[in-house]
Structure formats: C-alpha cells, structure tokens
Protein backbone atom coordinates (compact mmCIF):
# COMPACT_ATOMS: atom_id res chain seq x y z
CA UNK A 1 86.00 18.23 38.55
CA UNK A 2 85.93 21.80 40.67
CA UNK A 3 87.36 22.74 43.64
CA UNK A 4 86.70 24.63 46.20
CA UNK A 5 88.34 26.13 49.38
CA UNK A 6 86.69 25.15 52.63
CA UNK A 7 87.43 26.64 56.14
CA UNK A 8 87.46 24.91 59.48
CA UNK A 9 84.06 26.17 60.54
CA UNK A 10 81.82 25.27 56.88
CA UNK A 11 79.10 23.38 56.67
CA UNK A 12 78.76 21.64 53.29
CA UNK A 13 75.01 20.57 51.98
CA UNK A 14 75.20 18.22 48.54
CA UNK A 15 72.19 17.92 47.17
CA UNK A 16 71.79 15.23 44.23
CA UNK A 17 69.03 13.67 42.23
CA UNK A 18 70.06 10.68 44.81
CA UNK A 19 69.57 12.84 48.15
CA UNK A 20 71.05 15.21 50.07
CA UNK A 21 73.82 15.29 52.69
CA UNK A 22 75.52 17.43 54.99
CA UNK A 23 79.20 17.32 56.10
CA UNK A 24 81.82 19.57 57.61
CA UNK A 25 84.25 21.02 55.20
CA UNK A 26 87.03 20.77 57.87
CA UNK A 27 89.30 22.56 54.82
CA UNK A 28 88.87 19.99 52.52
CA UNK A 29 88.79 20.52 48.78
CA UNK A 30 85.26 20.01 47.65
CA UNK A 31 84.89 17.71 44.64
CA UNK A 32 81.56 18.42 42.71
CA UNK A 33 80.19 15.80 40.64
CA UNK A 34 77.52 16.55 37.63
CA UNK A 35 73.85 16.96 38.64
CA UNK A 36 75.30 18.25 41.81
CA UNK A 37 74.41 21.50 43.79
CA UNK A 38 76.86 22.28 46.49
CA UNK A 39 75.64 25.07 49.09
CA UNK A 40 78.76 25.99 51.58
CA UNK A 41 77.57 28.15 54.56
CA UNK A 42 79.83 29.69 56.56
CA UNK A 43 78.99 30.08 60.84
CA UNK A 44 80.25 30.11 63.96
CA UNK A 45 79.26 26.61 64.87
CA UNK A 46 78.76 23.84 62.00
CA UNK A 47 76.16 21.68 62.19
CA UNK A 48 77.03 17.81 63.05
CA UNK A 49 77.32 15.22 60.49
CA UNK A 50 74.25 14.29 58.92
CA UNK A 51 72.02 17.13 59.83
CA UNK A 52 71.19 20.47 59.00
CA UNK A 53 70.87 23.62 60.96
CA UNK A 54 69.72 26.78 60.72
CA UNK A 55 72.34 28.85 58.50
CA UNK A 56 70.73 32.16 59.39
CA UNK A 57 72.04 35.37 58.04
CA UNK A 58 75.56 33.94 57.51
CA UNK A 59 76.97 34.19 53.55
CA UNK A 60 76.91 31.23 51.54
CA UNK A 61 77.56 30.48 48.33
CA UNK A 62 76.03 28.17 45.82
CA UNK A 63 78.08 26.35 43.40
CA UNK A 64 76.21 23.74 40.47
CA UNK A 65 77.67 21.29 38.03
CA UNK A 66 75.46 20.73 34.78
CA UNK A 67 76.78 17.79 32.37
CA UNK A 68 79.12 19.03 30.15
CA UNK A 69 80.64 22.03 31.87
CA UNK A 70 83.09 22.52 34.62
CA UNK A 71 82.09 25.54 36.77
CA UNK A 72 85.00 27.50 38.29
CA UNK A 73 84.82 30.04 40.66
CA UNK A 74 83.10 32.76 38.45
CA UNK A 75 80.42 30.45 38.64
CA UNK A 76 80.00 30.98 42.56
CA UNK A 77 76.62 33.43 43.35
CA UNK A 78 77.04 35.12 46.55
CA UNK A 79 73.44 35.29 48.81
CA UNK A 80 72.98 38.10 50.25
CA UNK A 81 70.17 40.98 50.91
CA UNK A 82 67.52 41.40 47.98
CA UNK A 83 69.06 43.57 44.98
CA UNK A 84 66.37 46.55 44.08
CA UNK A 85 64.21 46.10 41.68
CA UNK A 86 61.00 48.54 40.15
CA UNK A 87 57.59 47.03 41.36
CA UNK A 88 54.63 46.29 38.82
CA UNK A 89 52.99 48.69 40.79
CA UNK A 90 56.10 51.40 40.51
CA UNK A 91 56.12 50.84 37.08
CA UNK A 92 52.53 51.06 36.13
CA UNK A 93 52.49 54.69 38.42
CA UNK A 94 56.01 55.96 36.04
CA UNK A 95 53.75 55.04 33.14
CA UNK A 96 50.94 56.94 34.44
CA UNK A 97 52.91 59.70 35.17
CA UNK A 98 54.15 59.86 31.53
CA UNK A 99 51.17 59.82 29.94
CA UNK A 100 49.96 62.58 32.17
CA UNK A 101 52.73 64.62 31.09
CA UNK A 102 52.61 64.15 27.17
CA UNK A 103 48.42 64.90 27.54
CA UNK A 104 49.96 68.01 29.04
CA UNK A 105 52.39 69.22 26.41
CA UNK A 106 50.15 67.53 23.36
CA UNK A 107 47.89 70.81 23.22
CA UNK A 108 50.74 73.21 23.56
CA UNK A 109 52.60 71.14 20.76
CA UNK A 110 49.06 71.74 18.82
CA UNK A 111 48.69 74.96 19.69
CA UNK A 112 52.16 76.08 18.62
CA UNK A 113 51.91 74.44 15.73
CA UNK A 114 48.34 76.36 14.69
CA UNK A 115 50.20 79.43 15.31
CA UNK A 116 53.12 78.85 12.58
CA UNK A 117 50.05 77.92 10.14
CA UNK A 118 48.08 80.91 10.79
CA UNK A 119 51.89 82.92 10.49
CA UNK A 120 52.17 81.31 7.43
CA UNK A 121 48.54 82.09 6.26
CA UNK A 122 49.06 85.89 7.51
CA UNK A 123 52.20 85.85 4.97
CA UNK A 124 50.23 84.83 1.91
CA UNK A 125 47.76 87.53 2.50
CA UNK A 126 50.63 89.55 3.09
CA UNK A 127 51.81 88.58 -0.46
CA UNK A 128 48.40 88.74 -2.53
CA UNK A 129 48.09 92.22 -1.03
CA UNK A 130 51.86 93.50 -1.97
CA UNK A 131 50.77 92.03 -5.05
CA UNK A 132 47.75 94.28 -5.68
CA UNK A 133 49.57 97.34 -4.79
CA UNK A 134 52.33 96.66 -7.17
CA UNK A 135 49.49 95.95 -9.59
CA UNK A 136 47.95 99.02 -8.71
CA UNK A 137 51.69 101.04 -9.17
CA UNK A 138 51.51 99.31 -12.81
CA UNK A 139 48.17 99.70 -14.29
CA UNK A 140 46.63 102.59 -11.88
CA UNK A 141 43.81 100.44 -10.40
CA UNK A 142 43.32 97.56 -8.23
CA UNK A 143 42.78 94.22 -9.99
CA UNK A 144 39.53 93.92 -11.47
CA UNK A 145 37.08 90.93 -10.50
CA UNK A 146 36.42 89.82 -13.69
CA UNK A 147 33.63 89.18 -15.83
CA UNK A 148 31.72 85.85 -13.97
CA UNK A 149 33.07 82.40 -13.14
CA UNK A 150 32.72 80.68 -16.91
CA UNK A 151 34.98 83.15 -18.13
CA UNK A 152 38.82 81.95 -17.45
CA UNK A 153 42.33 84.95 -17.53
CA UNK A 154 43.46 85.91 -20.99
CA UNK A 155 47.03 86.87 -21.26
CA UNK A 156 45.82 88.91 -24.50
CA UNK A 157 43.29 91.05 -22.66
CA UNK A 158 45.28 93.17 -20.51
CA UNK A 159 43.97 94.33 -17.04
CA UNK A 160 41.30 96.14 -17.21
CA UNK A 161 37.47 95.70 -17.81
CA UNK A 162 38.42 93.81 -20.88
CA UNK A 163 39.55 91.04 -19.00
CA UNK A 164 37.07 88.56 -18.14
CA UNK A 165 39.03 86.78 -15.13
CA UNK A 166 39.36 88.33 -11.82
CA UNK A 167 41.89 89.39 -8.77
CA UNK A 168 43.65 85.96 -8.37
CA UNK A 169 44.36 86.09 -11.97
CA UNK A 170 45.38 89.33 -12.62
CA UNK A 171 47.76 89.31 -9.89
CA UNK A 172 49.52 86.47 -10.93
CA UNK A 173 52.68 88.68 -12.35
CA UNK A 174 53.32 90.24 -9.15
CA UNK A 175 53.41 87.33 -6.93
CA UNK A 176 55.90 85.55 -8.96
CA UNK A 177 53.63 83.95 -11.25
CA UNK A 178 54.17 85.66 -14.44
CA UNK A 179 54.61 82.28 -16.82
CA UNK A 180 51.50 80.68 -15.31
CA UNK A 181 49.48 84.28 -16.41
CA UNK A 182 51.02 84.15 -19.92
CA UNK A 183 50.12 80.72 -20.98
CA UNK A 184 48.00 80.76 -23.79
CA UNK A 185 49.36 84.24 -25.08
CA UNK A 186 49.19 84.56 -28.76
CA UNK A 187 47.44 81.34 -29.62
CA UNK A 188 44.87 80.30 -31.20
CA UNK A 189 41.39 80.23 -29.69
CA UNK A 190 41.29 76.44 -29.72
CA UNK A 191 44.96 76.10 -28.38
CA UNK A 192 44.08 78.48 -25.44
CA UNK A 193 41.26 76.73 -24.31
CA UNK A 194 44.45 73.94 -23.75
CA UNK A 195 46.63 76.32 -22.22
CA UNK A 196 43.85 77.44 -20.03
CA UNK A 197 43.03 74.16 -19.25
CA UNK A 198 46.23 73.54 -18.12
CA UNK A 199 46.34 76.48 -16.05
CA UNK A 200 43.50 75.72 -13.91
CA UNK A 201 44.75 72.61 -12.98
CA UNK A 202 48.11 74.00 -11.60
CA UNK A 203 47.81 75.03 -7.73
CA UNK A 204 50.00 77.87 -5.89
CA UNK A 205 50.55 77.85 -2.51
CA UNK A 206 50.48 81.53 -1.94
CA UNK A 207 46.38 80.88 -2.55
CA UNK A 208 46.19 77.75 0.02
CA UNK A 209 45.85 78.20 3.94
CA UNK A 210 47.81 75.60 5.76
CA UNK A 211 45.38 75.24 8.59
CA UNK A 212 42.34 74.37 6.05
CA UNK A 213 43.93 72.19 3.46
CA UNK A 214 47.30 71.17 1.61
CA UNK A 215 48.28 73.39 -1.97
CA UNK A 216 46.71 70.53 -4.58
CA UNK A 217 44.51 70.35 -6.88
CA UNK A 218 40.97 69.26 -5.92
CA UNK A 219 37.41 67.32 -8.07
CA UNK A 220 36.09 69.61 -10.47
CA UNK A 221 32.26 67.64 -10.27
CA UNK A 222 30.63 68.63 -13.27
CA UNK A 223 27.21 68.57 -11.39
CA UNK A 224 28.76 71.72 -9.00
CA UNK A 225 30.13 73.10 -11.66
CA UNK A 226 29.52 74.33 -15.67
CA UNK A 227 31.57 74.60 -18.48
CA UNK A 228 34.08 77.33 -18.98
CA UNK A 229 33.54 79.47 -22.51
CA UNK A 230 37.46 79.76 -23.16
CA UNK A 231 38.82 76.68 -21.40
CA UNK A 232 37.83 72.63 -21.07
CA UNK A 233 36.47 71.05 -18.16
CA UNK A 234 38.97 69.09 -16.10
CA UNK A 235 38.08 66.40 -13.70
CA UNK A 236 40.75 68.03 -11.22
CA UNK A 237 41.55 71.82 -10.78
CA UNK A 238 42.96 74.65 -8.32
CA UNK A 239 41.51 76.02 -5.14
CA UNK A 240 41.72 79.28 -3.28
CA UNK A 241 41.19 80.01 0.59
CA UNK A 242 41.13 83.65 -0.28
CA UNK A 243 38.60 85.97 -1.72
CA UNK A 244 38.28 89.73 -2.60
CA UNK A 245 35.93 92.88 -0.86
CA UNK A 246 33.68 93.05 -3.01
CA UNK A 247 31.78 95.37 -0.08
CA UNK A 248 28.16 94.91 1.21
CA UNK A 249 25.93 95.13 -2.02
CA UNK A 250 25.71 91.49 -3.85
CA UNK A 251 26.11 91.71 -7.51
CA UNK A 252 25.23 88.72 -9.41
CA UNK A 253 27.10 86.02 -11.70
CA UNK A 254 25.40 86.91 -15.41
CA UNK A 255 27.51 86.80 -18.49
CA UNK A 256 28.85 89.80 -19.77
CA UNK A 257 28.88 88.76 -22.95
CA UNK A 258 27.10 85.96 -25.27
CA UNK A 259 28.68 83.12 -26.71
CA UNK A 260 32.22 81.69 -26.04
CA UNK A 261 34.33 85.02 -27.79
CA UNK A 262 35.44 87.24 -25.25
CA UNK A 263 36.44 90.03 -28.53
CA UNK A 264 32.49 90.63 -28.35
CA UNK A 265 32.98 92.83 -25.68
CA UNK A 266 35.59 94.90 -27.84
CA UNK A 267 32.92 95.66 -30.74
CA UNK A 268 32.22 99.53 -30.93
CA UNK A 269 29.66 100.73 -28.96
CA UNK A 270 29.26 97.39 -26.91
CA UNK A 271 27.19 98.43 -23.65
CA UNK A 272 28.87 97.53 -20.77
CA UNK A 273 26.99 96.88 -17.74
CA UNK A 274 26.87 98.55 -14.67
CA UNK A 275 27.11 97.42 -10.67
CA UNK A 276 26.90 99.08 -7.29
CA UNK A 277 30.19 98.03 -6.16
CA UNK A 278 31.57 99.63 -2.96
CA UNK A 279 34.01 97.37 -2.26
CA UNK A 280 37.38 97.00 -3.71
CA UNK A 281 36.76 93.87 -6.06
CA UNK A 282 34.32 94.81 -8.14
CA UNK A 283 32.88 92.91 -11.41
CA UNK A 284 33.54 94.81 -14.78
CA UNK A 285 35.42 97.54 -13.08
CA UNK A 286 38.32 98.72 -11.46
CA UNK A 287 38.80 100.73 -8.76
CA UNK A 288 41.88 103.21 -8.27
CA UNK A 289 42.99 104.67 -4.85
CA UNK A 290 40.87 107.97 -5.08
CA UNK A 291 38.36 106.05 -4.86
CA UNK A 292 38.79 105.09 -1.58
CA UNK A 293 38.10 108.07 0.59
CA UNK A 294 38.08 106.12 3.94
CA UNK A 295 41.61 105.35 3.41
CA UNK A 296 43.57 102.40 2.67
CA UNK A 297 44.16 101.54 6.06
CA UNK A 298 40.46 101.45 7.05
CA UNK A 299 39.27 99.09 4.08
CA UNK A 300 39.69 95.66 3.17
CA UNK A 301 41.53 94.46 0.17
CA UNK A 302 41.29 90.89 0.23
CA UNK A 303 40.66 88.11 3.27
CA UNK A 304 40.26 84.22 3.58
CA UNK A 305 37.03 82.90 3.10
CA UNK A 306 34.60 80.82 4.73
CA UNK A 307 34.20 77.10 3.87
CA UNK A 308 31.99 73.95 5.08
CA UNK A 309 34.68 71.50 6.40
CA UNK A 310 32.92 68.98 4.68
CA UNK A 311 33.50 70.07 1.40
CA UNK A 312 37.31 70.74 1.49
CA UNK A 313 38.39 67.78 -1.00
CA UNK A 314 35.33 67.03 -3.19
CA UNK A 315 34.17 70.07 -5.31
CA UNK A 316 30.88 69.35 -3.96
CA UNK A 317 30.23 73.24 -2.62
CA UNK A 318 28.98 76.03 -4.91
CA UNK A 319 31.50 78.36 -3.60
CA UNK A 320 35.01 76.27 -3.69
CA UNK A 321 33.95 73.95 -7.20
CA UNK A 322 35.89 76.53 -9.87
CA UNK A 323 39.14 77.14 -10.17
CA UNK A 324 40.47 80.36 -8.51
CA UNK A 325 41.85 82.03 -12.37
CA UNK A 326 38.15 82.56 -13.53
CA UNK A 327 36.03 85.53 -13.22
CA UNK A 328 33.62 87.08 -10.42
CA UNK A 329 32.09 84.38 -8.19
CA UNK A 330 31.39 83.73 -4.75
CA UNK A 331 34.89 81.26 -5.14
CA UNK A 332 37.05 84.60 -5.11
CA UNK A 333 34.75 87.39 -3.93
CA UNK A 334 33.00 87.73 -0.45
CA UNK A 335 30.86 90.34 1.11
CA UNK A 336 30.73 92.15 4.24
CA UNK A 337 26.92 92.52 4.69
CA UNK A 338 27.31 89.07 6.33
CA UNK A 339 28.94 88.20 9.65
CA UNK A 340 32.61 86.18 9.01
CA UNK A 341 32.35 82.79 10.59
CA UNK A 342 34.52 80.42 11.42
CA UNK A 343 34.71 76.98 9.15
CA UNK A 344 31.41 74.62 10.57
CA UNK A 345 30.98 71.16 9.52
CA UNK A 346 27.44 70.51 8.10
CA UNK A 347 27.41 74.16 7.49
CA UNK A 348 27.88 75.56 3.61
CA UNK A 349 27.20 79.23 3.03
CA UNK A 350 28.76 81.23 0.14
CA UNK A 351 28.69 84.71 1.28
CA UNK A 352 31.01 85.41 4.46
CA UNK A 353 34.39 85.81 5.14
CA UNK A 354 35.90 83.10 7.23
CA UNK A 355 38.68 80.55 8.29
CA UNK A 356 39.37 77.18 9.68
CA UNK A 357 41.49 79.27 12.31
CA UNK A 358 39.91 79.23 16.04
CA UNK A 359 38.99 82.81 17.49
CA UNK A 360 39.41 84.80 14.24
CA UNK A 361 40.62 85.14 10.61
CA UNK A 362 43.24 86.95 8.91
CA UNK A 363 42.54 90.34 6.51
CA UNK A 364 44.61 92.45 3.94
CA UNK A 365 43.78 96.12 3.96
CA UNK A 366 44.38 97.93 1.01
CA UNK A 367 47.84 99.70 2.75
CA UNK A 368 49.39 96.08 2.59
CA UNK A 369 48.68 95.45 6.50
CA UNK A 370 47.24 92.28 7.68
CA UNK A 371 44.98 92.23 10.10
CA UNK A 372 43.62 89.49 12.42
CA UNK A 373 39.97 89.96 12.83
CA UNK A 374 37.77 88.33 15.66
CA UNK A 375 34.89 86.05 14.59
CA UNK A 376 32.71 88.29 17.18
CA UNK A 377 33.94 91.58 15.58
CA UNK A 378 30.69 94.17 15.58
CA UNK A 379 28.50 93.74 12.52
CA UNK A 380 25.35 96.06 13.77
CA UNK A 381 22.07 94.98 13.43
CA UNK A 382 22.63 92.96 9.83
CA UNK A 383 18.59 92.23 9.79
CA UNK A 384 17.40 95.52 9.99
CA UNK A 385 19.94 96.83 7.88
CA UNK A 386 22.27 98.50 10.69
CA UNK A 387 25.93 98.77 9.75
CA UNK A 388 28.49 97.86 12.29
CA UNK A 389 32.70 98.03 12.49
CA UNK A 390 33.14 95.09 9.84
CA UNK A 391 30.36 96.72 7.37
CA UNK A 392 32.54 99.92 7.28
CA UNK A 393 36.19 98.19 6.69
CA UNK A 394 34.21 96.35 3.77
CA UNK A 395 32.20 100.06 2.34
CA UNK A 396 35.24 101.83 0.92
CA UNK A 397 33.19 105.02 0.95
CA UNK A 398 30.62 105.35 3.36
CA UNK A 399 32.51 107.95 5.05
CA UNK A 400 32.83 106.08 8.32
CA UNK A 401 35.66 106.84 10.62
CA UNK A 402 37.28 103.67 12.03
CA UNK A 403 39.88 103.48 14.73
CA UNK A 404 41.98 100.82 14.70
CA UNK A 405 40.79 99.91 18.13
CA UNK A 406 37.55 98.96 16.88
CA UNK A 407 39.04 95.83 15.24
C-alpha cells in the first residue's frame, strides 16, 4: 500500500480494470491498490462526486501500482508543458548539413594529402640526383646507362662503359644502397646470376612515387619480358617511377655484346659502339660536366616517367616489365623529343616523361635542383622537327639559353 497527501480542494480519478471513479480527496490519505492508476488534479473548485470535470491547465500528478511493487513518491510524474525534443525533420536537415560539410573538406583533405606525396616524390628525385653528383665527385662522370635491359649491375665491373647496367644501378652506393650494389661481388658466374636474382626482386623506396604506386615488388610476365644474360627470371621483381635524360635522339636496345659473358667486352681491341647521345644518360658512355656547356642548371638529370594506369601492378607494359638494376631501356631512360604527359588510363606509350601527379611532374637538373614542370610546358612544333623550352632542358648542348622563367 502507498500513500499519498491530498489537499482540501483535489479531485481524485481511480481508474481500474473494473472502472473508473472520481472522489474528493478532502485530505485523505490515498490508498492505491494493484492494477490501479490514480490521477490527483489539483483546482480551484473540485468536481462533485461521481463526475469528472475539466482539469484544465492545473498540475496533476499520476501515480500507478503494478503487481509486485509498491510505488513511493519518486514514482509520482509531474504533467506539465511538452519537454523539447529534435524533430525527424530537424534531424534529417543536421544530417544534411553534415554531409554538406564533410563533401566540403573531403577534397581539401585529398588535396593536402596529394601535396605531401608529390613532397615526398620531389625528395626522392632530390636524392637520386645528390646521388649522381656524389657519383660524379667519385668517378668523374655521371652514371652511365648501361649496356641494354638483358644485361643486369655487376659489382665487379666498376662504373664506367664496362658496366652493362645503368643509372639506377650505379647509383646505388650513394643513396645508401651500397650492400644491395655489392651482392654478387667476387662470385662465381653461376652464383651471381643468384645474387642478381635476388637483387632484382628487392624494391627501394627512394625509386617509387607515392602518388602512382606503393614500394613492392611487381609480375615479371615472361611474355613482356626476356631473359636476363647474367641473372634468372623471377616471377616478381622491382619497379622504378623514375628514368634518366637520355636527350631527344632515340638510341636503340641492341646487345653490346654476344652471348651471356659480359668479359667479352674486355677482350683487346673489342669495338665498342657508338650513339648520338645528347642527353645526360647515355648507353655505353658517360658523360662528365664539361660536357655540358648549357649548364647544370639548364639540363635535366633525371625525372619521373610516364605510365598507363592500367599497367601499374601487372608487368603487362613494355616500359615498366624489367627491373630498374638492368641496363638502357625505355624502363629507366626517357626522351625529350616527346611531350611529358600526365598518367592516362587506356593509354601506354614508352617514350615521355610523365607522372600520376595532376598539373605537372617533378625534374632533377643536373645542379641537384628539382624542378616542377607543367604538363603544357612549350615543346615547339615536335612534328616538323621545331625545338621548344622542354627540348632544350633535355639537349645538354645545343647551345640554347634558358631562363628559368621559361619553365
């Protein structure tokens, strides 16, 4: 049993599964039994016995007695205006409001996001190019570019024509790299081919741009791609996103020597071949800084490359199937007789310069600067053999004067 105080001037309702009544309280404790639901309004003027009037505006309170519990007054509810409360309609617009606002930031979130990428991309060129200077302070000459792409680096040829690999490999010991450019030295033929092996398969991140794709190692198909002379076939190997001037005149990918001994090439009187090479990563040569009259600062050294988005992950494109410590190819050499493009799905070409980066792509001059060069940067009148601002940084002795304005 609860109680209840009741003043002079309450109305009582009981309402029942057997009916409902209504009495005065006239101050009487209110007994509730179970089942019961008790409403006490408090007015002015009570209602008679046995009916009910209007209660109006007037509090009232609600008290209820379910079996097996014995309500005190905590358990009283007090009536009054409507507590506030967020509309379906309210919500739905806070929602829309919220999604409005994250469509907003999303491409600013995106965009920043691009920009530490192509940052980070800017600071492996920045790296490979410190790297061929320091090269350059060591040996006297730029990295060579290698005999052609069957040909993989040879810790026991040195760094000079003799060495059949090209730029990416020789620069290995001045990025950091110098175990992964010795393995392989002093063994056997057979256990170099291993070694090499081994080698190819082993990615560095200093060669990957973020933007494009992660630092792994990718399908080496063996229908896009042939087998090495020093080194097995793998089913997975390295990539590079960078390649080397190699300047505007394309030099092909023949063999430099027969047969799968690179000491061929050291017999006396062995003819080596000759290119027309103006850039600065040139097959079966090397190139020292008097031989760039138009000044470091005016010619490129190395730059990322173009790619079909498409072909990324599966080795299926002629010029990203080989692993980036082989010789001259169009998977670490690229010409400026062709305009740079940005990365085009449905799209494979082997030739240009290029990124995945919107707008334009990052470049290494041979001072160590990086540049970042637009996609629509002047390139003459390619068909009918007109030079324009990007044909010049790429010729390292035309003779052109460039101002740094012009790119």
């Amino acid at each position: 049993m609860s109680a209840l105080r009741c003043q002079l001037s309450d109305v009582i309702v009981i309402c029942s599964p057997e009916g409902a009544a209504v009495l005065p309280a006239q101050g009487n404790a209110l007994g509730m039994r179970e089942n019961e639901t008790v409403v006490l309004a408090r007015r002015a003027n009570a209602s008679p016995q046995g009916t009910v009037g209007p209660l109006g505006r007037e509090k009232h309170h609600v008290l209820t007695r379910s079996p097996g519990r014995f309500p005190g007054l905590g358990e009283r509810r007090a009536f009054g205006p409507k507590t506030a409360a967020f509309t379906l309609v309210e919500l739905l617009v806070v929602i829309t409001i919220i999604g409005i606002l994250i469509a907003l930031l999303l491409p600013a979130v995106q965009a920043a996001r691009e920009a530490a990428r192509k940052m980070q991309c800017s600071n492996n060129l920045k790296q490979l190019a410190l790297g061929c200077l320091t090269h350059e302070q060591a040996n006297g000459f730029f990295p060579t570019g290698g005999w052609s792409w069957s040909w993989c680096g040879d810790p026991d040829r040195g760094f000079d024509r003799r060495q059949p690999a090209g730029w990416t490999y020789n620069v290995l010991p001045y990025i950091e790299q110098q175990a992964m450019h010795d393995l392989g030295a002093g063994m056997t033929v057979a256990n170099k081919k291993t070694a090499f092996t081994t080698r190819n398969a082993t990615p560095i991140a200093t060669l990957y741009c973020p933007t494009r794709r992660q630092a792994a190692v990718y399908p080496e198909i063996p229908s896009y791609s042939y087998p090495y002379h020093n080194a097995n076939r793998s089913t997975l190997c390295a990539r590079t996103d960078y390649a080397g001037n190699t300047g505007t005149n394309f030099v092909g990918f023949d063999d430099v020597v027969s047969g799968d001994d690179p000491s061929a090439a050291d017999a006396a009187g062995f003819a080596w071949p000759t290119y027309d090479c103006n850039g600065v990563i040139c097959k079966t040569n090397v190139i020292r800084i008097a031989e760039i009259p138009d000044g470091l600062s005016n010619t490129i050294l190395v730059a990322e490359k173009y790619l079909c988005p498409d072909r990324y992950y599966d080795g299926q494109d002629d010029a990203d199937n080989n692993s980036p410590y082989t010789g001259y190819d169009w998977d670490v050499v690229r010409w400026t007789s062709v305009a740079p493009r940005q990365d085009q799905e449905g799209s494979k070409d082997s030739y240009p310069f290029g990124s995945a980066h919107s707008n334009s792509f990052n470049a290494a001059f041979c001072d160590g600067s990086v540049q970042t060069l637009s996609y629509s940067i002047d390139c003459g009148d390619i068909a009918n053999g007109i030079s324009g601002v990007f044909q010049h940084l790429g010729n390292r002795k035309d003779g052109v004067a460039i101002d740094a304005k012009m790119f």
